[in-house]
N, C-alpha and C. Protein backbone atom coordinates (compact mmCIF):
# COMPACT_ATOMS: atom_id res chain seq x y z
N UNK A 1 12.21 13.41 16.19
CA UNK A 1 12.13 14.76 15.67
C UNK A 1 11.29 14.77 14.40
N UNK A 2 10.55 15.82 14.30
CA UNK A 2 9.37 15.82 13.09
C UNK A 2 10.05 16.45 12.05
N UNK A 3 9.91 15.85 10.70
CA UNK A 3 10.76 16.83 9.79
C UNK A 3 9.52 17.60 8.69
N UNK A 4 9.52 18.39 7.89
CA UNK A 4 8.23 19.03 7.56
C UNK A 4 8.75 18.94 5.86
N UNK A 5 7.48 18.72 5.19
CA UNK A 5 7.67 18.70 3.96
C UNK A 5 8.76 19.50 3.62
N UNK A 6 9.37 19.16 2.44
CA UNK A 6 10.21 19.68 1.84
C UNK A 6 11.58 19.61 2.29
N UNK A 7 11.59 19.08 3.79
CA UNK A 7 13.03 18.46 3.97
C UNK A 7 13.38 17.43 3.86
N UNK A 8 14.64 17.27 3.39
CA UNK A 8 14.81 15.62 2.95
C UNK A 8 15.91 14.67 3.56
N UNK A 9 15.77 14.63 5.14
CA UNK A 9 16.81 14.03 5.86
C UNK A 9 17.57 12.80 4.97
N UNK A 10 16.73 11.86 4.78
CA UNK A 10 18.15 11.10 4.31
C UNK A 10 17.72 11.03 2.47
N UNK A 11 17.64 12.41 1.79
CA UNK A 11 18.41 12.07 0.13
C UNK A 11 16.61 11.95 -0.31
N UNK A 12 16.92 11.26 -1.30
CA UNK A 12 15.62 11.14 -2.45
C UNK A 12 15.16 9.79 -1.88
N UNK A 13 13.84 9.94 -2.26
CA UNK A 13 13.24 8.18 -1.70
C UNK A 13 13.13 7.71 -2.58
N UNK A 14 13.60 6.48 -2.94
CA UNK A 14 13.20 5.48 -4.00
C UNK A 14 11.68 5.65 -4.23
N UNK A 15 11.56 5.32 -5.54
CA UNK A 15 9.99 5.51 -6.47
C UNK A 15 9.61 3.59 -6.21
N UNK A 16 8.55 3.40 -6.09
CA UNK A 16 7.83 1.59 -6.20
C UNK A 16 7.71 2.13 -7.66
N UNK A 17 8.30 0.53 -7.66
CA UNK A 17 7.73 -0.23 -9.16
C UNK A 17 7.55 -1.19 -9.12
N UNK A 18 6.19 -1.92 -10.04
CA UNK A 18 5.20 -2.67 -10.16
C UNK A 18 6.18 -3.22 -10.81
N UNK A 19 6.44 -4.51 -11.00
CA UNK A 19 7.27 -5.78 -11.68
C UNK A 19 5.76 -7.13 -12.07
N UNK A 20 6.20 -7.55 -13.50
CA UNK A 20 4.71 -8.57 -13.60
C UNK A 20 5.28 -9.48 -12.60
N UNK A 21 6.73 -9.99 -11.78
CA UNK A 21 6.69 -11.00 -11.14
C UNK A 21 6.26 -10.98 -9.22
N UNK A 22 5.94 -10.04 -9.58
CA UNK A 22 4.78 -9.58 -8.40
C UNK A 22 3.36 -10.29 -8.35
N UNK A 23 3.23 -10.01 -9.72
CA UNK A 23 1.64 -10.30 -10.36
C UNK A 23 0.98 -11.59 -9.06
N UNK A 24 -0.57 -11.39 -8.51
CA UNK A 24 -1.15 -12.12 -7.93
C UNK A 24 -1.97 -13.08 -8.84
N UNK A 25 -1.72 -13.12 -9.85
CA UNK A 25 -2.80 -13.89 -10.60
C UNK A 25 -3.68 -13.18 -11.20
N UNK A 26 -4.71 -12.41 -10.73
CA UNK A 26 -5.73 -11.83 -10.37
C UNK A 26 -5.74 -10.27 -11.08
N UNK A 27 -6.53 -10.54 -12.20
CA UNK A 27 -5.72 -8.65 -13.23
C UNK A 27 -6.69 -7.59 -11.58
N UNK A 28 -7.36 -8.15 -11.06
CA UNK A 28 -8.09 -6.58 -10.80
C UNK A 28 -7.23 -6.03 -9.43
N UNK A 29 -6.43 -7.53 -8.59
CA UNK A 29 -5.84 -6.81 -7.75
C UNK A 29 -4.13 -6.25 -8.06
N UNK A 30 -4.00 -6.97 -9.33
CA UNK A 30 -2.57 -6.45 -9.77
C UNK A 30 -3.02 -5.06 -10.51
N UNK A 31 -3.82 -4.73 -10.74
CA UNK A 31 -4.22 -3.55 -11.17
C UNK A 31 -4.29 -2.53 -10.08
N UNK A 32 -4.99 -2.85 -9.06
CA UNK A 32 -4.97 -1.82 -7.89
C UNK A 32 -3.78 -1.83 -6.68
N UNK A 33 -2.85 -2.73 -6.77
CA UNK A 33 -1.29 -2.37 -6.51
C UNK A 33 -0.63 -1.54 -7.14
N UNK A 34 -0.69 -1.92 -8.83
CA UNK A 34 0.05 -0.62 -9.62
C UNK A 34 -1.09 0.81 -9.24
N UNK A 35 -2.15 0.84 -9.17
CA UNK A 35 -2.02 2.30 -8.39
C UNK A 35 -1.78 2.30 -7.10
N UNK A 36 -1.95 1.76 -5.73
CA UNK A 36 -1.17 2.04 -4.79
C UNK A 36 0.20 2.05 -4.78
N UNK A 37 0.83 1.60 -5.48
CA UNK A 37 2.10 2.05 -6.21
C UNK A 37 2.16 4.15 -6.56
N UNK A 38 1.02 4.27 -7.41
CA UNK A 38 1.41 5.35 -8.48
C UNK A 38 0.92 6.19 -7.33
N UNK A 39 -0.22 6.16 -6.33
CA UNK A 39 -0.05 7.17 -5.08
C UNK A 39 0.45 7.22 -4.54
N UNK A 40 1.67 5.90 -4.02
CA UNK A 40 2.72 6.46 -3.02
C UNK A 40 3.94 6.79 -4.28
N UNK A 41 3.53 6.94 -5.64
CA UNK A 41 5.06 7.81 -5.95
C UNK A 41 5.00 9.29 -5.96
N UNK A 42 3.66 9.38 -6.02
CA UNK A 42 2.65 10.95 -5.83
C UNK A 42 2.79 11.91 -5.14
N UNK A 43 2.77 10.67 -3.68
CA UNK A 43 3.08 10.93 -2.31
C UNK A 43 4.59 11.85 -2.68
N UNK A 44 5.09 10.77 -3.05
CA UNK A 44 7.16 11.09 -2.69
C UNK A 44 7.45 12.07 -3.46
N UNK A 45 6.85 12.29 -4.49
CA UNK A 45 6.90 13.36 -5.43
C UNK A 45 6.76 14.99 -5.17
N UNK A 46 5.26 15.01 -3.78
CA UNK A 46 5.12 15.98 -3.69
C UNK A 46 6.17 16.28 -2.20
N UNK A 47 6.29 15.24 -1.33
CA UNK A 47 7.03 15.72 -0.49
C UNK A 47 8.36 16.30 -1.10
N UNK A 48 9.39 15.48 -1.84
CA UNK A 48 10.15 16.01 -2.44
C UNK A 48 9.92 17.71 -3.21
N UNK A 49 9.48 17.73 -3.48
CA UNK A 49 8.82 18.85 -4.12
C UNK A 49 8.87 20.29 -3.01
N UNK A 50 8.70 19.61 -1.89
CA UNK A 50 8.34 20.80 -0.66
C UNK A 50 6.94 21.39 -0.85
N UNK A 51 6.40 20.34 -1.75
CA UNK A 51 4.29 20.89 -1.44
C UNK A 51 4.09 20.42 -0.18
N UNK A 52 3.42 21.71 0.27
CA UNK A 52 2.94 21.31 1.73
C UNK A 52 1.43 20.94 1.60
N UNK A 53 0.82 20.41 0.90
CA UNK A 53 -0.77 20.56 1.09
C UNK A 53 -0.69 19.15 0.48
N UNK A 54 -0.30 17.50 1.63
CA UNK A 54 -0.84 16.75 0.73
C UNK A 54 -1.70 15.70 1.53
N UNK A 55 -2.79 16.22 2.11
CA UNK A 55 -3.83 15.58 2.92
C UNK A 55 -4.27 14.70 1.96
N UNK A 56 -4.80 15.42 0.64
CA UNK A 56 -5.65 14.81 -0.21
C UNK A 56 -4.89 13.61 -0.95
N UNK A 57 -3.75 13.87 -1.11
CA UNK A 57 -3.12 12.40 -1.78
C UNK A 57 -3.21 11.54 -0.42
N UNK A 58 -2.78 11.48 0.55
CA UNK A 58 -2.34 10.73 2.18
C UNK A 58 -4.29 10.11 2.28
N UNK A 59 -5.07 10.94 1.85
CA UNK A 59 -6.59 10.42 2.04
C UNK A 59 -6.71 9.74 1.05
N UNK A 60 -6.30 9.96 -0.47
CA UNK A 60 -6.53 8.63 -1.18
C UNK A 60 -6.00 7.75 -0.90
N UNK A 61 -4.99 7.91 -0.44
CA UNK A 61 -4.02 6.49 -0.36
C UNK A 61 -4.91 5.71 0.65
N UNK A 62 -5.27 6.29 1.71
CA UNK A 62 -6.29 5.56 2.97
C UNK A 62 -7.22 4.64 2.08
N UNK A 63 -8.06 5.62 1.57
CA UNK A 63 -9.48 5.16 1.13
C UNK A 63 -9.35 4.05 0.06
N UNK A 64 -8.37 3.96 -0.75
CA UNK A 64 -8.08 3.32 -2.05
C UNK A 64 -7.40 1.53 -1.26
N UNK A 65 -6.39 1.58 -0.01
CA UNK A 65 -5.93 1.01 0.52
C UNK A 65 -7.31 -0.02 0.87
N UNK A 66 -7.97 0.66 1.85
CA UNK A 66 -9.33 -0.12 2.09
C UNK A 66 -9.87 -0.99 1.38
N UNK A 67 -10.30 -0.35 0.29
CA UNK A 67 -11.04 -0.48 -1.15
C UNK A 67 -10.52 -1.96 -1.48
N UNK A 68 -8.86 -1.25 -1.67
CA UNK A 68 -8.56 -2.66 -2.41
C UNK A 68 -7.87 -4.12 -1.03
N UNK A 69 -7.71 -3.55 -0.15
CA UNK A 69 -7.81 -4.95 1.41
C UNK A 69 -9.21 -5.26 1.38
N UNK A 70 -9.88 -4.77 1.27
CA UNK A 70 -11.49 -5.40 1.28
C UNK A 70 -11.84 -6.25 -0.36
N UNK A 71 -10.97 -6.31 -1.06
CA UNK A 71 -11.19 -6.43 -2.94
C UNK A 71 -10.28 -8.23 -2.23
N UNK A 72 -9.30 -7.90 -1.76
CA UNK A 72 -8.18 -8.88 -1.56
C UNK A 72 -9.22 -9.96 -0.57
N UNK A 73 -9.17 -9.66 0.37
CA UNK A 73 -9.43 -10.37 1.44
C UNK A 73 -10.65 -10.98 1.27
N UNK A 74 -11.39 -10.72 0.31
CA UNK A 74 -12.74 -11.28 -0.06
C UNK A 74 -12.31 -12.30 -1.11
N UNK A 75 -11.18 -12.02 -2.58
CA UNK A 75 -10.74 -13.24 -2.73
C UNK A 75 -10.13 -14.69 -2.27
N UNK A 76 -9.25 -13.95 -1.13
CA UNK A 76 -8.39 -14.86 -0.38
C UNK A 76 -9.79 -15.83 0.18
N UNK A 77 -10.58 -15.14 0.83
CA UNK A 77 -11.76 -15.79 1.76
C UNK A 77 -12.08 -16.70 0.88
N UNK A 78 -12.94 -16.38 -0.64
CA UNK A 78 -13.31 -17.45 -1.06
C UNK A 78 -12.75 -18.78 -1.67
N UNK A 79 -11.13 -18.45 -1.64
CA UNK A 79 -10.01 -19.09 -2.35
C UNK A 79 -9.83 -19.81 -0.89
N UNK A 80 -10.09 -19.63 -0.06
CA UNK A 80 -9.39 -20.50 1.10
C UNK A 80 -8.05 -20.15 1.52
N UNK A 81 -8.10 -19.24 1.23
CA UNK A 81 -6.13 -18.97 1.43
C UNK A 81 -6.17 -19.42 3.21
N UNK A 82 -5.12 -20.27 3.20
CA UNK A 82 -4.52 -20.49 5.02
C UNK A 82 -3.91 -19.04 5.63
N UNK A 83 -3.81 -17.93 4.52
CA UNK A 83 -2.77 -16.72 5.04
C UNK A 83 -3.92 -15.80 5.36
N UNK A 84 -4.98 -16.07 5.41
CA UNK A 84 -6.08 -15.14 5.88
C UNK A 84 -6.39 -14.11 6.57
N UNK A 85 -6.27 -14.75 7.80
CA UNK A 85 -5.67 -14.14 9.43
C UNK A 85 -4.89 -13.52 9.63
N UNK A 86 -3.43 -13.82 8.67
CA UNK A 86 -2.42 -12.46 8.53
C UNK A 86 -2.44 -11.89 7.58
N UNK A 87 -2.95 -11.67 6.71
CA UNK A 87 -3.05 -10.66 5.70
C UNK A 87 -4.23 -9.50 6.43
N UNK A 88 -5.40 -10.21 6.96
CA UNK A 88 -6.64 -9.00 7.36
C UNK A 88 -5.37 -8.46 8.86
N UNK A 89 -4.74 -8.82 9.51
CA UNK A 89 -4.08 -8.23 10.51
C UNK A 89 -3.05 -7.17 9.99
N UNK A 90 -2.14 -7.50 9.37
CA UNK A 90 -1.39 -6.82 8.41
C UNK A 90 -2.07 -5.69 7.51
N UNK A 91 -3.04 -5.58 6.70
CA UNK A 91 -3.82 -4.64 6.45
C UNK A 91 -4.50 -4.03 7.23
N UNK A 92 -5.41 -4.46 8.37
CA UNK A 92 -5.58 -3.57 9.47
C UNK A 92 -4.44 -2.36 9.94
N UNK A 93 -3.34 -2.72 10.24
CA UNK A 93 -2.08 -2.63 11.10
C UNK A 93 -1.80 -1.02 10.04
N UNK A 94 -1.57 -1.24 8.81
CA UNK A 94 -1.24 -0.28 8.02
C UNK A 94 -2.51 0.64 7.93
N UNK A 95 -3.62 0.02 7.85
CA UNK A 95 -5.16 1.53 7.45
C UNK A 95 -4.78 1.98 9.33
N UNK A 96 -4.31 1.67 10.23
CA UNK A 96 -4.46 2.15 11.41
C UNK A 96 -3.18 3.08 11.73
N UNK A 97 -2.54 2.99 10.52
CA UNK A 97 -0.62 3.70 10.90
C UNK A 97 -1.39 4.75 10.04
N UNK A 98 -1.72 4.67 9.15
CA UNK A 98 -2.46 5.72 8.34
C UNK A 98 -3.29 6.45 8.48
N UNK A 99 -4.23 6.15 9.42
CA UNK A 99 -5.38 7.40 9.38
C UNK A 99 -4.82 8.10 11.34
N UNK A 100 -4.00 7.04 11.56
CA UNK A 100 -3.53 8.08 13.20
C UNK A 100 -2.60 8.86 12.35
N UNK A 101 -1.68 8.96 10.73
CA UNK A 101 -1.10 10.46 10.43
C UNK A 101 -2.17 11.23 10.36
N UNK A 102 -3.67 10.26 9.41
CA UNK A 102 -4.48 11.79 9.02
C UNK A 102 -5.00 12.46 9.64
N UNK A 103 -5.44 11.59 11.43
CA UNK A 103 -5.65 12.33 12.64
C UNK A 103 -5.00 13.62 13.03
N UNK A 104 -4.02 13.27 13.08
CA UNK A 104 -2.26 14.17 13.57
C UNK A 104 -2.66 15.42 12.62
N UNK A 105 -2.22 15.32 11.34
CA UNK A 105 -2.73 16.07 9.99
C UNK A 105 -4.06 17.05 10.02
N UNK A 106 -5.10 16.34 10.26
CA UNK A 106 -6.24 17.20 10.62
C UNK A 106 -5.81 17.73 11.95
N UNK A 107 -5.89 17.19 12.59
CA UNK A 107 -5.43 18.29 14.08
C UNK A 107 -4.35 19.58 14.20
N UNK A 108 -3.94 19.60 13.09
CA UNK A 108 -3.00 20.90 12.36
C UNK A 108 -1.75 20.55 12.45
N UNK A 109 -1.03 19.78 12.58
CA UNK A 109 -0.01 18.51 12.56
C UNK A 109 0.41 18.50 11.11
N UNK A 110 0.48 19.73 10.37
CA UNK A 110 0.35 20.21 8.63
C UNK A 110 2.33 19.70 8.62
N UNK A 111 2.69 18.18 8.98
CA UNK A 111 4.05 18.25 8.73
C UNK A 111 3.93 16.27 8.35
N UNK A 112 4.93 15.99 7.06
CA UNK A 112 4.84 14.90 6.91
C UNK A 112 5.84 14.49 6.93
N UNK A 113 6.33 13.44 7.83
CA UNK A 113 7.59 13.27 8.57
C UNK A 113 8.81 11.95 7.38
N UNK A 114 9.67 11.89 7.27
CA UNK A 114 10.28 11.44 6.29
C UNK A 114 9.84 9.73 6.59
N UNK A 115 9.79 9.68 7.95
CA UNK A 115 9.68 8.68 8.31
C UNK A 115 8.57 7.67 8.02
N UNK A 116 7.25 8.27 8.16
CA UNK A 116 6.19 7.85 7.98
C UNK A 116 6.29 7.44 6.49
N UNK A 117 6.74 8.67 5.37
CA UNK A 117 6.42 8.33 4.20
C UNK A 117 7.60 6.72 3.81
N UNK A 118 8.48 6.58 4.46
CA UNK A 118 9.04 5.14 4.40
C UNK A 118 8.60 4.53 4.70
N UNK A 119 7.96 4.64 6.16
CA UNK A 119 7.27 3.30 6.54
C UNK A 119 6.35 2.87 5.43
N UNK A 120 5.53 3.94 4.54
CA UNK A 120 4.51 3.95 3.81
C UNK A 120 5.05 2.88 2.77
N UNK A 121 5.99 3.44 1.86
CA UNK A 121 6.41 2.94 0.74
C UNK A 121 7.25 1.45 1.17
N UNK A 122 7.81 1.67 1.98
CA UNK A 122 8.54 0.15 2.96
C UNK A 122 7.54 -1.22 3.23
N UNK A 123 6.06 -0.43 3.64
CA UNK A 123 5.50 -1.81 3.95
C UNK A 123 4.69 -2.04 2.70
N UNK A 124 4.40 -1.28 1.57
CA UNK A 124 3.21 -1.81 0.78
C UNK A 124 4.85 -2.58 -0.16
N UNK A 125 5.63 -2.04 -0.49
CA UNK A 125 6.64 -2.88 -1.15
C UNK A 125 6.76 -4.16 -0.22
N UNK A 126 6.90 -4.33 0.73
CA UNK A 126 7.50 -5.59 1.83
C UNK A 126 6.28 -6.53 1.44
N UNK A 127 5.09 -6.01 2.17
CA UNK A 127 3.70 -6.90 2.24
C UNK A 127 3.45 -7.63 0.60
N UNK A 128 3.49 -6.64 -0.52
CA UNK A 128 3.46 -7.06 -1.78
C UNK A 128 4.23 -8.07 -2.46
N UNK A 129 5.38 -8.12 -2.47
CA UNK A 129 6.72 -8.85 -2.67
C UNK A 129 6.84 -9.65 -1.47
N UNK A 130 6.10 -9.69 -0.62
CA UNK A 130 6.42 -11.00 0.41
C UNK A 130 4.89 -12.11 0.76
N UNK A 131 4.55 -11.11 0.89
CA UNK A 131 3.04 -11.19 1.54
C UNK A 131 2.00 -11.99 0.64
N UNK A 132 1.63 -11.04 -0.38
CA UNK A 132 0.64 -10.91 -1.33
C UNK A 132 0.99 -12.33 -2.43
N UNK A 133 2.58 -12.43 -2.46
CA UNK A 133 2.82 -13.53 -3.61
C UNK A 133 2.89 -14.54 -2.87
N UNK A 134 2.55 -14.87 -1.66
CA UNK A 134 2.30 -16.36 -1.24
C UNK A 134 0.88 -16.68 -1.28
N UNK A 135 0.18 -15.92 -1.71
CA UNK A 135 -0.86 -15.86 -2.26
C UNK A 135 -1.32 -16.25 -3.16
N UNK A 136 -0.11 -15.90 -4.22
CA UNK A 136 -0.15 -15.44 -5.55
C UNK A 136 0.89 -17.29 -5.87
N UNK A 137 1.44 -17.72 -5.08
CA UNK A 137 1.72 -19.32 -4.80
C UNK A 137 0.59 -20.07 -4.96
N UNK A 138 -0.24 -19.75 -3.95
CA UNK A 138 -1.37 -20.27 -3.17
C UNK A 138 -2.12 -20.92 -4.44
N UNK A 139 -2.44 -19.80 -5.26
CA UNK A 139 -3.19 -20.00 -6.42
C UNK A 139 -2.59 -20.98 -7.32
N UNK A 140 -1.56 -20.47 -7.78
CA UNK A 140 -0.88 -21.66 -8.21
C UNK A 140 -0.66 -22.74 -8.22
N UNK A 141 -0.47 -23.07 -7.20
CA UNK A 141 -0.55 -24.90 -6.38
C UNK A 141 -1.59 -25.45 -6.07
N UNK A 142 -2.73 -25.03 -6.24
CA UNK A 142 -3.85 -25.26 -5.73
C UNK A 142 -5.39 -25.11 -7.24
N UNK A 143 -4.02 -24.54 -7.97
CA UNK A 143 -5.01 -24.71 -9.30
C UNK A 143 -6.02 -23.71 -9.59
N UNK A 144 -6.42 -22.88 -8.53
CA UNK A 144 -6.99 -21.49 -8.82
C UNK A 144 -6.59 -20.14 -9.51
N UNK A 145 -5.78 -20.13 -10.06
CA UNK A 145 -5.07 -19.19 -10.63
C UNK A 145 -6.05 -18.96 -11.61
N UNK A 146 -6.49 -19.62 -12.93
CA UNK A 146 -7.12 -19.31 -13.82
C UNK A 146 -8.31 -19.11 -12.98
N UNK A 147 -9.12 -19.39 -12.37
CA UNK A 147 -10.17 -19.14 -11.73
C UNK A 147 -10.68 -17.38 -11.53
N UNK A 148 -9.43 -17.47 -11.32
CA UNK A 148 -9.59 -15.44 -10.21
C UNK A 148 -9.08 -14.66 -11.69
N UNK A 149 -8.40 -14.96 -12.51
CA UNK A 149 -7.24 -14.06 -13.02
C UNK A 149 -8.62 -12.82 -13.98
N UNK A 150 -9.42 -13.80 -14.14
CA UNK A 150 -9.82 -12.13 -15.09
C UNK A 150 -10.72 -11.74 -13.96
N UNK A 151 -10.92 -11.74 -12.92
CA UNK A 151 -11.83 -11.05 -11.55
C UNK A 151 -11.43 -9.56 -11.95
């Protein structure tokens, strides 16, 4: 069942927060987590809110997502990360859950389902805190950490 802005089946959604023990090493991609962070609190903000008009935040979040999986995956590449293969799959997986809402959305589909916006905030918290800091290991053990950190 589709629920439409401004309803709030289950309660308030937790807000992401950026923690330094997240931190990848790396100021430019811990920098562009804390804003994919601050657009999906944007996101939750306006659904809560009952604004119905939020293509344009749901399109930054796309475009910014890209931006910074293409910022990532170009470090990992030159760092050698072994997690390579699943991180570009895993970021694929999410820009493809995302632009079939903005499909839906443009096609007059003007409803943003409670669900989606969890999955949203569910996987960039999961992937970040799971994902991203074996990465953020990687560097560590391997002595690259200072290498990347002011990138």
């Amino acid at each position: 069942m589709e629920r439409t802005v401004g309803h709030k089946p289950g309660g308030r959604i937790e807000r992401v927060t950026w923690k330094p023990d997240i931190s990848l090493h790396v100021a430019k991609l811990d920098s562009q987590h804390q804003k994919l962070y601050s657009i999906t609190n944007r996101l939750i903000d306006l659904y809560e809110q009952g604004a119905g008009d939020t293509i344009d935040v749901l399109a930054d979040l796309v475009h910014y997502s890209i931006d910074h999986f293409r910022d990532e995956t170009l470090i990992m590449f030159e760092s050698r990360y072994p997690g390579l293969d699943a991180q570009k799959t895993a970021h694929d997986r999410f820009v493809e859950k995302m632009q079939e809402f903005l499909r839906g959305y443009a096609d007059g589909q003007e409803q943003l389902t409670y669900e989606l916006l969890n999955y949203c905030r569910n996987w960039l918290v999961a992937h970040i805190t799971n994902d991203d800091t074996k990465f953020a290991a990687y560097l560590v053990k391997t002595g690259l950490k200072d290498k990347y950190w002011n990138r």
